[in-house]
N, C-alpha and C. Protein backbone atom coordinates (compact mmCIF):
# COMPACT_ATOMS: atom_id res chain seq x y z
N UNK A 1 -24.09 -50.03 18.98
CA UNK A 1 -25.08 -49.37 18.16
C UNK A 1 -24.89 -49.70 16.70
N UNK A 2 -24.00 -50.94 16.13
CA UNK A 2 -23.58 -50.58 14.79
C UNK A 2 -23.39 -52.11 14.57
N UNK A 3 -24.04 -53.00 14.95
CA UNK A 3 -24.60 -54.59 14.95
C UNK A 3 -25.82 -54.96 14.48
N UNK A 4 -25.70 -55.75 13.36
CA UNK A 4 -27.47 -56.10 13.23
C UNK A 4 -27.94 -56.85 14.30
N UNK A 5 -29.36 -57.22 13.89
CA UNK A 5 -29.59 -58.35 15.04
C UNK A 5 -29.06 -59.77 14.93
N UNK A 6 -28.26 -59.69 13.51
CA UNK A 6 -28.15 -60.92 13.68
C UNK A 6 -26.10 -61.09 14.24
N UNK A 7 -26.12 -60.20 14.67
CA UNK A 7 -24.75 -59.68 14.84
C UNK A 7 -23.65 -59.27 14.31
N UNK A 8 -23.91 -59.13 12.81
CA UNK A 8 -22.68 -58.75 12.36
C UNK A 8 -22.70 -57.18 11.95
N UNK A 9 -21.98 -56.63 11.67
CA UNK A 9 -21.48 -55.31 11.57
C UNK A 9 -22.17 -55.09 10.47
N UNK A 10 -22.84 -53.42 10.75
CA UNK A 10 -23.75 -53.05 9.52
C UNK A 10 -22.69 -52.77 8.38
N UNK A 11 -22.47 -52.42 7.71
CA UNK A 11 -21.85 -51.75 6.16
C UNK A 11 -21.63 -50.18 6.56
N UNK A 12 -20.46 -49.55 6.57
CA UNK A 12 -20.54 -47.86 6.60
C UNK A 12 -21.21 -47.60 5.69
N UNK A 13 -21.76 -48.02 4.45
CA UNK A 13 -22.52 -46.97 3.49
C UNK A 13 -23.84 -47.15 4.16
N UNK A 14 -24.17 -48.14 4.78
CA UNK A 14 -25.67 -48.25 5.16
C UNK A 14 -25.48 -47.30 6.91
N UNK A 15 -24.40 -47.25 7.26
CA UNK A 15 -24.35 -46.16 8.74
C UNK A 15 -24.40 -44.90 7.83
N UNK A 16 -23.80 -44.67 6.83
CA UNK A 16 -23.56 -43.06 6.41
C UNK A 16 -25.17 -42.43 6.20
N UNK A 17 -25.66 -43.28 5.57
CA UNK A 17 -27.14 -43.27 5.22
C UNK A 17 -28.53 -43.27 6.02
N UNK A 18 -28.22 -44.24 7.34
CA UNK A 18 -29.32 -43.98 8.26
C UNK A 18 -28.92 -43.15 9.40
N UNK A 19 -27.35 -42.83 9.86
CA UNK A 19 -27.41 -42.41 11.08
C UNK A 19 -27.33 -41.02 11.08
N UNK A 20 -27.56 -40.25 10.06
CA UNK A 20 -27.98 -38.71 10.03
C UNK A 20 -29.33 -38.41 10.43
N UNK A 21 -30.21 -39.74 9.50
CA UNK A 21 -31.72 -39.81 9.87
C UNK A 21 -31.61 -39.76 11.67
N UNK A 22 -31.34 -40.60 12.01
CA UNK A 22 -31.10 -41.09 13.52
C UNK A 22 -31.01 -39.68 13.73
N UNK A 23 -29.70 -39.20 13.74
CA UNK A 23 -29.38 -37.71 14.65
C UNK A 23 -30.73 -36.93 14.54
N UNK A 24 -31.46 -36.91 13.43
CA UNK A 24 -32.42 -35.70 13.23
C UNK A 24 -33.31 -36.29 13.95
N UNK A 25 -33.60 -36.97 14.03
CA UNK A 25 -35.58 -37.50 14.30
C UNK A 25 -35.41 -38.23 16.12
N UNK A 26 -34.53 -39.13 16.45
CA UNK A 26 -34.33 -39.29 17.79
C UNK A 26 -34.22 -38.33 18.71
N UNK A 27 -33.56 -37.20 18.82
CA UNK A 27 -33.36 -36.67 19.97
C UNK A 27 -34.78 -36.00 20.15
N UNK A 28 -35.38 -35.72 19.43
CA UNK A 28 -37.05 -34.81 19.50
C UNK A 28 -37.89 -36.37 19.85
N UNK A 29 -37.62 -37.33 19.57
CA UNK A 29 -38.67 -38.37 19.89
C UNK A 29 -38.02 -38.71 21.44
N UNK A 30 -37.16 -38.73 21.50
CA UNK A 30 -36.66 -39.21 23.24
C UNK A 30 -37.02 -37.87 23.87
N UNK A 31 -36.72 -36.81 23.96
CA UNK A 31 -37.43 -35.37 24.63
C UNK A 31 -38.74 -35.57 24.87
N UNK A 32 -39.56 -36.02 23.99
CA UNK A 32 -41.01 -36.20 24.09
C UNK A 32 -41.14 -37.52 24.61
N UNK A 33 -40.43 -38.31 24.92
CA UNK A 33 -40.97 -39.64 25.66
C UNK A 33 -40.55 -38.89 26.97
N UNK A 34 -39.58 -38.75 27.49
CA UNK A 34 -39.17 -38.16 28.39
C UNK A 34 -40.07 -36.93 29.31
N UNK A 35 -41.15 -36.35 28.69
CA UNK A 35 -42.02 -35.51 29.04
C UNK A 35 -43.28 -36.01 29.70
N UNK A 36 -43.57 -37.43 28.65
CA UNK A 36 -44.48 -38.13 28.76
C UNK A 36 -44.69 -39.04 29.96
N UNK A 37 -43.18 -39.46 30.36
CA UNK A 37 -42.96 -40.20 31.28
C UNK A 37 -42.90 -39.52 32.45
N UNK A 38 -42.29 -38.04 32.64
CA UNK A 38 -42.33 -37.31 33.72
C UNK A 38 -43.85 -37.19 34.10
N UNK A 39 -44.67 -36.69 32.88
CA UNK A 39 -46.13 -36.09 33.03
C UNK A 39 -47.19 -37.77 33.61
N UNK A 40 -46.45 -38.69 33.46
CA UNK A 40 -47.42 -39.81 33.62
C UNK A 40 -48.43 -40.19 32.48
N UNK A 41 -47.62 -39.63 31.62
CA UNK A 41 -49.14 -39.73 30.34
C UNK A 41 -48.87 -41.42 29.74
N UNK A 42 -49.22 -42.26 30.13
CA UNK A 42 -48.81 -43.44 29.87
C UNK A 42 -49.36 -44.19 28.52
N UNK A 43 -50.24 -43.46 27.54
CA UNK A 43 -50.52 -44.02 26.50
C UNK A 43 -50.09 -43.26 25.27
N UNK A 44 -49.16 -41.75 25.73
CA UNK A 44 -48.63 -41.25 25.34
C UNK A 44 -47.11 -41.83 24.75
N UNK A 45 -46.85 -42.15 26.07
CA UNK A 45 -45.35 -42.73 26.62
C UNK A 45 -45.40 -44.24 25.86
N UNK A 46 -46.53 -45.02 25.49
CA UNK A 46 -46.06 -46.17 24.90
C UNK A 46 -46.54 -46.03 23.42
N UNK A 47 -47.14 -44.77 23.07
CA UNK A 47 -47.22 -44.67 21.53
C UNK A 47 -45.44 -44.08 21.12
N UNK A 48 -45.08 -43.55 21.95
CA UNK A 48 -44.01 -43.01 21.38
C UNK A 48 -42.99 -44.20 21.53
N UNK A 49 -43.15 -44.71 22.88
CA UNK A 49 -41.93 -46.20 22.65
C UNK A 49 -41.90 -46.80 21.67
N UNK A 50 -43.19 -46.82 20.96
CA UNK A 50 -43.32 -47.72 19.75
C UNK A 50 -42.38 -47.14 18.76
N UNK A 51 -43.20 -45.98 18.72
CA UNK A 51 -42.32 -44.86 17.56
C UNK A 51 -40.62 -45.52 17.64
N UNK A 52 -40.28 -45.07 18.81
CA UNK A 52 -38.56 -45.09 18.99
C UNK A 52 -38.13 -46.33 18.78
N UNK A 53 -39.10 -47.36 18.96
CA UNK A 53 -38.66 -48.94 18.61
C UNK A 53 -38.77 -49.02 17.26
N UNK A 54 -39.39 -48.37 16.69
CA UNK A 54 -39.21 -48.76 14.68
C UNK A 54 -38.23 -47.89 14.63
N UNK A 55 -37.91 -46.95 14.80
CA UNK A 55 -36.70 -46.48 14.38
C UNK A 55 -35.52 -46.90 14.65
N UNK A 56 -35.15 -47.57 15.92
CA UNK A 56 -34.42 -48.45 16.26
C UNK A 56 -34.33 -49.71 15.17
N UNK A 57 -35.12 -50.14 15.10
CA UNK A 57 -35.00 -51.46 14.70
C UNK A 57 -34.62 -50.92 12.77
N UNK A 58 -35.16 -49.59 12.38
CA UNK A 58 -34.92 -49.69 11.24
C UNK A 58 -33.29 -49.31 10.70
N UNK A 59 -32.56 -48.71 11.89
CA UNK A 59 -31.27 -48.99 11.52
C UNK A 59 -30.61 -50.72 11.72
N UNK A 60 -31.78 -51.26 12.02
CA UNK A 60 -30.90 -53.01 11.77
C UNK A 60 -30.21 -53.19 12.76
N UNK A 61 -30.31 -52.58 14.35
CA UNK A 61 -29.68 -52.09 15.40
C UNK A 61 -30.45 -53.49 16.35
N UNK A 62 -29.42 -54.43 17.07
CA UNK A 62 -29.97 -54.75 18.28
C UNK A 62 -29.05 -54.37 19.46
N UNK A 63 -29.57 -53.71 20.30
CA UNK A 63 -28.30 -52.90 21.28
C UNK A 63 -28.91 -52.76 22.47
N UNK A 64 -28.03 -52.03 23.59
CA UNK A 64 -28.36 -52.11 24.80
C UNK A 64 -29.50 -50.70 25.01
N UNK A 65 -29.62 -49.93 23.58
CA UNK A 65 -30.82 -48.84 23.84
C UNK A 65 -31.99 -49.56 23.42
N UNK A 66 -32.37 -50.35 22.71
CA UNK A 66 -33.80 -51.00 22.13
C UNK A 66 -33.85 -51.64 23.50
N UNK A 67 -32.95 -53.03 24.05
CA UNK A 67 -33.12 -53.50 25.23
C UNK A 67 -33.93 -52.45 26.50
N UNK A 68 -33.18 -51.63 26.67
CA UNK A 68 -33.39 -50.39 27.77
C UNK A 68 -34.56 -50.03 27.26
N UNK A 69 -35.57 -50.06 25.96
CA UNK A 69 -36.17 -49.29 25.76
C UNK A 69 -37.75 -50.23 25.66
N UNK A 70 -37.31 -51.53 25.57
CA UNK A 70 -38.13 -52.61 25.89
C UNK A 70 -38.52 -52.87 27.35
N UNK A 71 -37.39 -52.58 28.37
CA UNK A 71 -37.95 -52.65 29.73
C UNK A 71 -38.72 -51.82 30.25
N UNK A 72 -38.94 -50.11 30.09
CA UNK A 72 -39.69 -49.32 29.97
C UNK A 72 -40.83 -49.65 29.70
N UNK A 73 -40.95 -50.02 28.29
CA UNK A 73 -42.41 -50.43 27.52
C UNK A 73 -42.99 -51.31 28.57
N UNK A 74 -42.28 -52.47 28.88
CA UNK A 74 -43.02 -52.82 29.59
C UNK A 74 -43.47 -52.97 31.04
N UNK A 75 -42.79 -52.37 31.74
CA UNK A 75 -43.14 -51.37 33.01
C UNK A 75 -44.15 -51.01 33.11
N UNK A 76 -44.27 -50.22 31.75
CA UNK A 76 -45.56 -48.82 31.81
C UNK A 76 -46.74 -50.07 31.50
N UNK A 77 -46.86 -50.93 30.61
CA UNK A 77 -47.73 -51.81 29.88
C UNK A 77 -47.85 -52.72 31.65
N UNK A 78 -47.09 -53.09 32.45
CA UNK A 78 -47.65 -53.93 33.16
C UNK A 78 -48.39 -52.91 34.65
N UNK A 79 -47.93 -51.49 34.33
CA UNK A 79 -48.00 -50.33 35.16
C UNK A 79 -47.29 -50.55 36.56
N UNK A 80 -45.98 -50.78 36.44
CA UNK A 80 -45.14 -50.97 37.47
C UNK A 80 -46.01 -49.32 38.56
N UNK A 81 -44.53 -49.09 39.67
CA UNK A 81 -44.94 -48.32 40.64
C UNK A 81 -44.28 -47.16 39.68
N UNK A 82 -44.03 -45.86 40.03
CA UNK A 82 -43.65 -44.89 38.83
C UNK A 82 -42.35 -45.03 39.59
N UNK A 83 -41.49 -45.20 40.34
CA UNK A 83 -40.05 -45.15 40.74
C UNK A 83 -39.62 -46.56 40.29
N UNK A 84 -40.52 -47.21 39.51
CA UNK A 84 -39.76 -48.28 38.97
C UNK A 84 -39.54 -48.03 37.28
N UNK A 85 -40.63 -47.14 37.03
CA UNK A 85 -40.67 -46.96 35.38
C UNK A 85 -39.76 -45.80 35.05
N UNK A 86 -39.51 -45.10 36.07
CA UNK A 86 -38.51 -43.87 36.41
C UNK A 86 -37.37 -44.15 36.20
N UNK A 87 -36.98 -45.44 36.97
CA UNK A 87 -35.06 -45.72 37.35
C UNK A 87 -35.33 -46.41 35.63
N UNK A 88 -36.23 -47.36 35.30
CA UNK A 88 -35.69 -47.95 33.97
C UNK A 88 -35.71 -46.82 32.88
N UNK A 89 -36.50 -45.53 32.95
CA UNK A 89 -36.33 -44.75 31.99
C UNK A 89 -35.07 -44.23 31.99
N UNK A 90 -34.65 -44.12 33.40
CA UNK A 90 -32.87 -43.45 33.38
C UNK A 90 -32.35 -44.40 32.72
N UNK A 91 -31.81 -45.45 33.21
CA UNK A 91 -31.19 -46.77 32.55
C UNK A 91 -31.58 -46.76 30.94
N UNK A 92 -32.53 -46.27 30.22
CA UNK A 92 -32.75 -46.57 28.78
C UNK A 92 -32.25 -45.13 28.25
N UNK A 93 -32.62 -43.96 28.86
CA UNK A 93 -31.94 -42.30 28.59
C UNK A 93 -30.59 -42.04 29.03
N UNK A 94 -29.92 -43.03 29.70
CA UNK A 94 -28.46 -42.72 29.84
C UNK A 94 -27.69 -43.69 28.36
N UNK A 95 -28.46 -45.00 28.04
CA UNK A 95 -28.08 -45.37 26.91
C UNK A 95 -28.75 -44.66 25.20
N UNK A 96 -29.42 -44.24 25.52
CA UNK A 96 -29.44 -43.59 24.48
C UNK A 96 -29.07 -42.25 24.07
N UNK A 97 -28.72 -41.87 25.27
CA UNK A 97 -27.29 -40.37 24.63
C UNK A 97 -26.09 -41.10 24.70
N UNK A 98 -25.69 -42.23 25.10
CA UNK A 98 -24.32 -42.50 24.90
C UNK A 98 -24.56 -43.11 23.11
N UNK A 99 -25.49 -43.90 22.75
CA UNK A 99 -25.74 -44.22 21.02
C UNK A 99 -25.79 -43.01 20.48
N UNK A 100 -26.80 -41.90 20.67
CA UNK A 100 -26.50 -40.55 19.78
C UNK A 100 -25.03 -39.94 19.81
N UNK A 101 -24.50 -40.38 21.00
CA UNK A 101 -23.33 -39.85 20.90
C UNK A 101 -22.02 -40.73 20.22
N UNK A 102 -22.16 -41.80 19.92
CA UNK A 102 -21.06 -42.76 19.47
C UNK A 102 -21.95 -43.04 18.13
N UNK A 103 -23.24 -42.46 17.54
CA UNK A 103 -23.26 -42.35 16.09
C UNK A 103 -22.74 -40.89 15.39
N UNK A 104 -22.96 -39.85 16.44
CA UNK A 104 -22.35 -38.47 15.87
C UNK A 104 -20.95 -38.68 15.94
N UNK A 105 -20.25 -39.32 16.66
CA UNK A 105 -18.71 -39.78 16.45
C UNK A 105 -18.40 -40.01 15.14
N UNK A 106 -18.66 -41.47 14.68
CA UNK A 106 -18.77 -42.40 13.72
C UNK A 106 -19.09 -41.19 12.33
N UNK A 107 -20.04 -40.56 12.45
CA UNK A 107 -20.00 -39.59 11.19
C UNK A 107 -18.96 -38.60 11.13
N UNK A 108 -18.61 -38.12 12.29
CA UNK A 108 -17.85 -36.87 12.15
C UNK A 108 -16.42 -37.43 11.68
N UNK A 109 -16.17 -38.75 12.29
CA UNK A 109 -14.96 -39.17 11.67
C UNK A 109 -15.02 -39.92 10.23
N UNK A 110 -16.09 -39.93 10.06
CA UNK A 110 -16.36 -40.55 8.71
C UNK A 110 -16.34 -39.43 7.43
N UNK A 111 -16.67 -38.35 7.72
CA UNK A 111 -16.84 -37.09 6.94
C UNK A 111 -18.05 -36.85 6.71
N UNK A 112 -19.04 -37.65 7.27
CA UNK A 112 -20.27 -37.35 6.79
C UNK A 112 -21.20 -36.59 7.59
């Protein structure tokens, strides 16, 4: 979670700075994809992927949650069967509480 795309290691002043944003605004945008995806609302579910992909991308992040969160997108976009857009939503929601959880690390040991 702490790699640009072009692979090298972000700067802690630039983690101290975006990954509070992150804590606040992700977990309410994944809850609501997560609703969307249960409910089948599928133009719901890829306005918000979008959402979660700029925020992703604006911590300078290429990781295994944008990946996970790209296979989804396009599941729903090619309208897989829903037990296929289901197992990849697990696969993208099991990686993205392990990133919320190894950026709330990273701060708490950071002091910030």
């Amino acid at each position: 979670m702490s790699t640009s795309s072009n692979g090298h290691e972000l700067p802690d002043a630039i983690k101290l700075k975006v990954y509070p944003l992150f804590l606040q605004l992700f977990p309410e945008s994944l809850a609501s994809f997560e609703a969307a995806v249960a409910g089948q609302q599928w133009a719901e579910a890829r306005q918000l992927a979008h959402k979660m992909t700029g925020t992703l991308g604006a911590l300078g992040t290429q990781s295994e949650v944008s990946d996970r969160l790209q296979d989804v997108r396009q599941a729903i976009k090619e309208e897989q069967p829903l037990e296929q857009i289901n197992a990849l939503y697990e696969l993208f929601a099991v990686a993205a509480k392990q990133a919320l959880t190894q950026v709330a690390s990273f701060l708490q040991q950071s002091g910030g």
